[in-house]
Protein backbone atom coordinates (compact mmCIF):
# COMPACT_ATOMS: atom_id res chain seq x y z
CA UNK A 1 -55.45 -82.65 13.27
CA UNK A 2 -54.18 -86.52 13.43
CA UNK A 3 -52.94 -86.38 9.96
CA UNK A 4 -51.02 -82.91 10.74
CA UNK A 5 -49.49 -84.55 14.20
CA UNK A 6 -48.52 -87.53 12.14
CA UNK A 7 -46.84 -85.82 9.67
CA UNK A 8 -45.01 -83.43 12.31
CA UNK A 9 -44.01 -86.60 14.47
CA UNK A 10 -42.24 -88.04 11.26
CA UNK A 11 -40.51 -84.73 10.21
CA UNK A 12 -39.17 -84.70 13.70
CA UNK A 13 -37.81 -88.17 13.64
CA UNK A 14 -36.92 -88.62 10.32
CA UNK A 15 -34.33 -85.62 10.84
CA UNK A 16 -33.68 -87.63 14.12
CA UNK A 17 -32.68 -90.66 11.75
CA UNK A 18 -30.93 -88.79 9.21
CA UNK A 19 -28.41 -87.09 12.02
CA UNK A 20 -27.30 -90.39 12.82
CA UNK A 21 -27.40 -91.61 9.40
CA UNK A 22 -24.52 -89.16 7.84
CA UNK A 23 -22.77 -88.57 10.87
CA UNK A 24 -20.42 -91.69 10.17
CA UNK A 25 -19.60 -95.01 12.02
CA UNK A 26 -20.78 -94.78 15.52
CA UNK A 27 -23.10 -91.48 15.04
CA UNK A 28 -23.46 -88.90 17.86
CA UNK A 29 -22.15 -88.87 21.25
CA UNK A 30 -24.66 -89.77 23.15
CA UNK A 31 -25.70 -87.77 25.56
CA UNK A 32 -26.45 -88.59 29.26
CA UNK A 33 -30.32 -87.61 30.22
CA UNK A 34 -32.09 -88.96 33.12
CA UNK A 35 -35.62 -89.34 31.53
CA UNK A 36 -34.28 -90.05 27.45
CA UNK A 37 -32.10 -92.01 25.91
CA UNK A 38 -29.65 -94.70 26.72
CA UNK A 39 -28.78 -93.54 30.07
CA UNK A 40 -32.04 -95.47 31.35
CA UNK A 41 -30.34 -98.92 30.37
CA UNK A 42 -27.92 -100.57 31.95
CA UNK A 43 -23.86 -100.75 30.19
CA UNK A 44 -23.89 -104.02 30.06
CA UNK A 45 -26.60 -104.06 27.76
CA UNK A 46 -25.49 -101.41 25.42
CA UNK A 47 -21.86 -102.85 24.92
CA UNK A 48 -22.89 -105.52 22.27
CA UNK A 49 -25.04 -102.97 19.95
CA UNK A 50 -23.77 -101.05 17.72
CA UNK A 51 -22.89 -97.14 18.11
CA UNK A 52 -25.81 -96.05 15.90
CA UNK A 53 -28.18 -98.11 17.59
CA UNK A 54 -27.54 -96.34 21.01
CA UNK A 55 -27.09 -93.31 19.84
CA UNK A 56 -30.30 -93.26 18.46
CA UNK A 57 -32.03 -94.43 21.61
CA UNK A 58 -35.23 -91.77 22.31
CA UNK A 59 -37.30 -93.80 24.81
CA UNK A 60 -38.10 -93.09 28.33
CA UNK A 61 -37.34 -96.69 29.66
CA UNK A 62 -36.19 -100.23 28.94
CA UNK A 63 -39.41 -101.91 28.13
CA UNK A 64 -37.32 -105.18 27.06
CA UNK A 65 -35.79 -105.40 30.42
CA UNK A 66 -39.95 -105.07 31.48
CA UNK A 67 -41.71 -107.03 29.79
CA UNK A 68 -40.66 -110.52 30.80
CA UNK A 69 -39.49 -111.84 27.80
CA UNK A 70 -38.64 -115.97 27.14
CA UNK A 71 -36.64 -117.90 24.67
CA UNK A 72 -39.15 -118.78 21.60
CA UNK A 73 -41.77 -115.77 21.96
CA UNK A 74 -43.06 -112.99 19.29
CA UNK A 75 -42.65 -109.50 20.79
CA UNK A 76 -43.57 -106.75 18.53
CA UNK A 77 -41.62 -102.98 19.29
CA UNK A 78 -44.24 -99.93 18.55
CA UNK A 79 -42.59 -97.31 16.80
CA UNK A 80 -39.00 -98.96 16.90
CA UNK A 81 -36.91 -96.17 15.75
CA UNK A 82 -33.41 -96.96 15.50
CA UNK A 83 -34.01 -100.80 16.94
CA UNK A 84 -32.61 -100.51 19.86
CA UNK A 85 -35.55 -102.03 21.83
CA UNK A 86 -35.58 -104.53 19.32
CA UNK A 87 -32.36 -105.88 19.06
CA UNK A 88 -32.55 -106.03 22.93
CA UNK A 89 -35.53 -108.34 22.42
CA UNK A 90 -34.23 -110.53 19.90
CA UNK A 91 -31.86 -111.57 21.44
CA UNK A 92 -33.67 -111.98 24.70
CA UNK A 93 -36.34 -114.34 22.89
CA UNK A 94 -33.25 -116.46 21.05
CA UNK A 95 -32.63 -117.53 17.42
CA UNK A 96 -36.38 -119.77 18.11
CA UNK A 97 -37.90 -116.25 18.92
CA UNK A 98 -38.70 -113.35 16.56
CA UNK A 99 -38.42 -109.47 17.25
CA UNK A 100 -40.35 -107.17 15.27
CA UNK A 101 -40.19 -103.79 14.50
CA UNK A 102 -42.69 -100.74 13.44
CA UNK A 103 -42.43 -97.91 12.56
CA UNK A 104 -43.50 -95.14 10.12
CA UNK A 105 -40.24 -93.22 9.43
CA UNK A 106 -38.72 -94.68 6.28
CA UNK A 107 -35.15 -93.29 8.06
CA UNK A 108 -35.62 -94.43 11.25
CA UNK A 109 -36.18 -98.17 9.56
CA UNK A 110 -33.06 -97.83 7.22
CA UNK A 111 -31.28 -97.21 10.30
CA UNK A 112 -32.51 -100.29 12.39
CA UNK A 113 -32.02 -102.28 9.48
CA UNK A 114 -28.45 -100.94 9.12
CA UNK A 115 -28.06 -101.61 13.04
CA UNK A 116 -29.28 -105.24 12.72
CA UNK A 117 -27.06 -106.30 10.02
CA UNK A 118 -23.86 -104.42 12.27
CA UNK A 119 -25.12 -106.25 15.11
CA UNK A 120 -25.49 -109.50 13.68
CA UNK A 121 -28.73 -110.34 14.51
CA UNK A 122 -30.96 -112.62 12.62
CA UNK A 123 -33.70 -112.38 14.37
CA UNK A 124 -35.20 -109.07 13.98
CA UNK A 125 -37.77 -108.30 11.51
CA UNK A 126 -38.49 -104.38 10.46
CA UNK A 127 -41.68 -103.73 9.45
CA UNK A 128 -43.13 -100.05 7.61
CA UNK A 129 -46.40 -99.10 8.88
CA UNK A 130 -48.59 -97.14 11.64
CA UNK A 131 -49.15 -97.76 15.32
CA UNK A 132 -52.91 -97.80 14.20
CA UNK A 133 -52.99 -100.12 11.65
CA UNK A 134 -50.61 -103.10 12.71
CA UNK A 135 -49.48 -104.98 9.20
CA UNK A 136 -49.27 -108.12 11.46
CA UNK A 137 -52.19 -111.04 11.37
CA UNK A 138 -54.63 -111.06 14.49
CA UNK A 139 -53.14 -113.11 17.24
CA UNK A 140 -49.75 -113.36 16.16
CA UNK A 141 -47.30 -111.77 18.93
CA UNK A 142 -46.48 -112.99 22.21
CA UNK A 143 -45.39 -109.59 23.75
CA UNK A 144 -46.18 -106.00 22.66
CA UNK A 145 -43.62 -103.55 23.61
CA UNK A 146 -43.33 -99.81 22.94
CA UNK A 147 -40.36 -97.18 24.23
CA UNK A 148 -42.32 -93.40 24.65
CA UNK A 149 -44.23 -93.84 21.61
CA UNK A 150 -47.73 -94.27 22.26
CA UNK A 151 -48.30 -90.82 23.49
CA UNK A 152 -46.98 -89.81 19.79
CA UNK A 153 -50.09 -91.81 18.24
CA UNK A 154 -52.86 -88.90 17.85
CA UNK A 155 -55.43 -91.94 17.90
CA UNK A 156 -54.86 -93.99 20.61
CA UNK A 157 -57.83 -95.44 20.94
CA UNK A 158 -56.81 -97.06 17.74
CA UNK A 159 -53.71 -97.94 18.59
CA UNK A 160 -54.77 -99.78 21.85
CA UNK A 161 -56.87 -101.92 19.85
CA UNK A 162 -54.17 -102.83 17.14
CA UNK A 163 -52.08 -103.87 20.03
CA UNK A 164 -55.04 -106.19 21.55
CA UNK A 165 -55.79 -107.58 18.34
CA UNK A 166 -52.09 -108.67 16.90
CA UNK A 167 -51.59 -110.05 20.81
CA UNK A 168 -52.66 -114.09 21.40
CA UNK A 169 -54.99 -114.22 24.40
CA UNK A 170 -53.17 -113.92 27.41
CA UNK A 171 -50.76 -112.18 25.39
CA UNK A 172 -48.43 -109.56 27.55
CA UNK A 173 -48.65 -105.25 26.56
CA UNK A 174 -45.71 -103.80 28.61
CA UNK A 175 -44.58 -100.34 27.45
CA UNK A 176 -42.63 -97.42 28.54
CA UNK A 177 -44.30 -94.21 27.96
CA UNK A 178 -44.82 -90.39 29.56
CA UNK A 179 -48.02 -89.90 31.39
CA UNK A 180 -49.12 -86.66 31.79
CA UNK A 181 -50.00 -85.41 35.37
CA UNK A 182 -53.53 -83.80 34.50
CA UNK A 183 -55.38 -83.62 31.58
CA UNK A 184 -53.89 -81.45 28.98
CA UNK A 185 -55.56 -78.48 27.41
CA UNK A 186 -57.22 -78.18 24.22
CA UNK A 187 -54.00 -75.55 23.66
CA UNK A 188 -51.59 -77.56 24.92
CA UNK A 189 -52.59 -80.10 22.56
CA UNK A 190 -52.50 -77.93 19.62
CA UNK A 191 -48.62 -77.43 19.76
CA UNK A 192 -47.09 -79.73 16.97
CA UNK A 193 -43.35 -79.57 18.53
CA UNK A 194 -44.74 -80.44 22.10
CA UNK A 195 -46.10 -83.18 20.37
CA UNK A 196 -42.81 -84.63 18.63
CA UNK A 197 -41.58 -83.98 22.47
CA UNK A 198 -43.96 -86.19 24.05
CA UNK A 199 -45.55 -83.64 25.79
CA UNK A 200 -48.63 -82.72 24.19
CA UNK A 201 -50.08 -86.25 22.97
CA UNK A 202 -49.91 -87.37 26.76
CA UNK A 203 -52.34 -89.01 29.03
CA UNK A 204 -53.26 -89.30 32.03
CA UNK A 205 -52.60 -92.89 34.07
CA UNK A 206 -56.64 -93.14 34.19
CA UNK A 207 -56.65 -92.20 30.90
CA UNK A 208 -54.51 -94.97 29.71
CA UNK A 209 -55.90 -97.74 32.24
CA UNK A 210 -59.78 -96.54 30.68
CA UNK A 211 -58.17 -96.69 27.24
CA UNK A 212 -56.52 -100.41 27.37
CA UNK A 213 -60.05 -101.56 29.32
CA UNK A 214 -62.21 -100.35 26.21
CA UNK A 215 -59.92 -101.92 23.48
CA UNK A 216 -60.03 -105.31 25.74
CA UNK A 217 -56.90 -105.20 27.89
CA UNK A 218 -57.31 -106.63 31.72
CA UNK A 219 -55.13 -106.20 34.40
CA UNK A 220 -53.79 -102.62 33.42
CA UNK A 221 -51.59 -101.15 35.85
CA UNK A 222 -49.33 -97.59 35.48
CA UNK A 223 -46.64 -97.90 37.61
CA UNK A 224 -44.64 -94.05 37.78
CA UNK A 225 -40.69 -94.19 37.42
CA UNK A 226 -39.38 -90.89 37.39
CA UNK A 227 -40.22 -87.37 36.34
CA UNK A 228 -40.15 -86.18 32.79
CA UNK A 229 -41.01 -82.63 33.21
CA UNK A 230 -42.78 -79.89 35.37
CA UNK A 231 -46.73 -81.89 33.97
CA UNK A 232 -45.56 -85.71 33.39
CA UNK A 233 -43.87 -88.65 34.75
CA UNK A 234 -42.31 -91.50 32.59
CA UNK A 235 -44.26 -94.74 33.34
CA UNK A 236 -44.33 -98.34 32.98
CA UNK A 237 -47.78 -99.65 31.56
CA UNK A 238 -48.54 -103.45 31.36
CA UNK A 239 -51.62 -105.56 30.61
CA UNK A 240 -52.91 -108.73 29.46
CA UNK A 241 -54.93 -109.59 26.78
């Protein structure tokens, strides 16, 4: 089943990419939503980045804006998509500071890198690669962030690990993600385009506070934000390492 959810999540995104991609200079309009997309940052933010960049903006938050983020550190995006999150970073960290990154959707990584070289920043780093197996050294990133990802990753217990082990102790985890309101069914789970929507790979707040715990995190706290549907709530999640 993981290999089948991984494979549908990059279909979905890829095609995601690949609008943006051929659609010319500045890509779609984008489109105001209150729990996706880049009507959760603020303007100010956006006016510096490139059209394609914000266009391309899936998340359910602004985990740069979260996570607390000073001149000189490593912060590493999960599943950066069109590098929105990360261009926000890099340039919150400064030209001493590095932003990287991941992602497994070869389109979705031409397009950051595109967006990167528009924007002009230097400081951003795109990596190819899988929420579950981290091509980063142990203890080498300051700040893990992630934009509605997570709940994509069909092992999380995996994931949550990478993300302890590429963090330095005391190292920061703050992510946006959906969180579902109960436990999902065996069913519900079984519906591949629920689970490119970030419906069907959700979990519960206890669910992700026991998860973080077992792969070493401390100090895990879900903090709701706003509703993303009849079952789930978008959610900001930060630990420590």
């Amino acid at each position: 089943m993981s290999d089948t959810v991984r494979e549908s999540v990059r279909e979905h995104y890829a095609r995601a990419a690949l609008a943006v991609l051929d659609s010319g200079c500045c890509g779609p309009a984008a489109v105001a939503d209150p729990v996706f997309g880049p009507g959760l940052y603020d303007e100010a933010e956006l006016a510096p980045l490139p059209g394609d960049a914000v266009a391309a903006s899936l998340g359910c938050g602004n985990p740069a804006a979260l996570a607390d983020l000073r001149p000189g550190e490593t912060v590493l995006d999960l599943g950066s998509g069109g590098g929105i999150d990360v261009l926000l970073a890099a340039t919150r960290v400064g030209p001493d500071g590095t932003a990287y990154g991941l992602d497994m959707t070869a389109e979705m990584l031409a397009l950051a890198r595109r967006n990167a070289a528009a924007a002009g920043v230097a400081n951003a780093r795109f990596l190819e690669g899988e929420i579950e197996a981290i091509p980063l050294p142990d203890a080498s990133v300051d700040v893990v962030i992630s934009n509605c990802v997570l709940n994509l990753s069909a092992d999380k217990p995996a994931a949550f690990r990478e993300a302890h082990r590429v963090l330095v102790p005391g190292g920061r985890l703050a992510v946006t993600d959906i969180v579902a309101a109960r436990p999902l069914t065996e069913e519900e789970r079984a519906d591949l385009a629920a689970w490119a929507g970030c419906v069907a790979g959700a979990i519960t707040a206890r669910e992700y506070v026991e998860g973080l715990e077992a792969a070493g995190f401390s100090g895990v706290e879900v903090i709701p934000t706003h509703p993303a549907g009849p079952t789930a709530v978008s959610a900001v999640i930060r630990a420590t390492a």
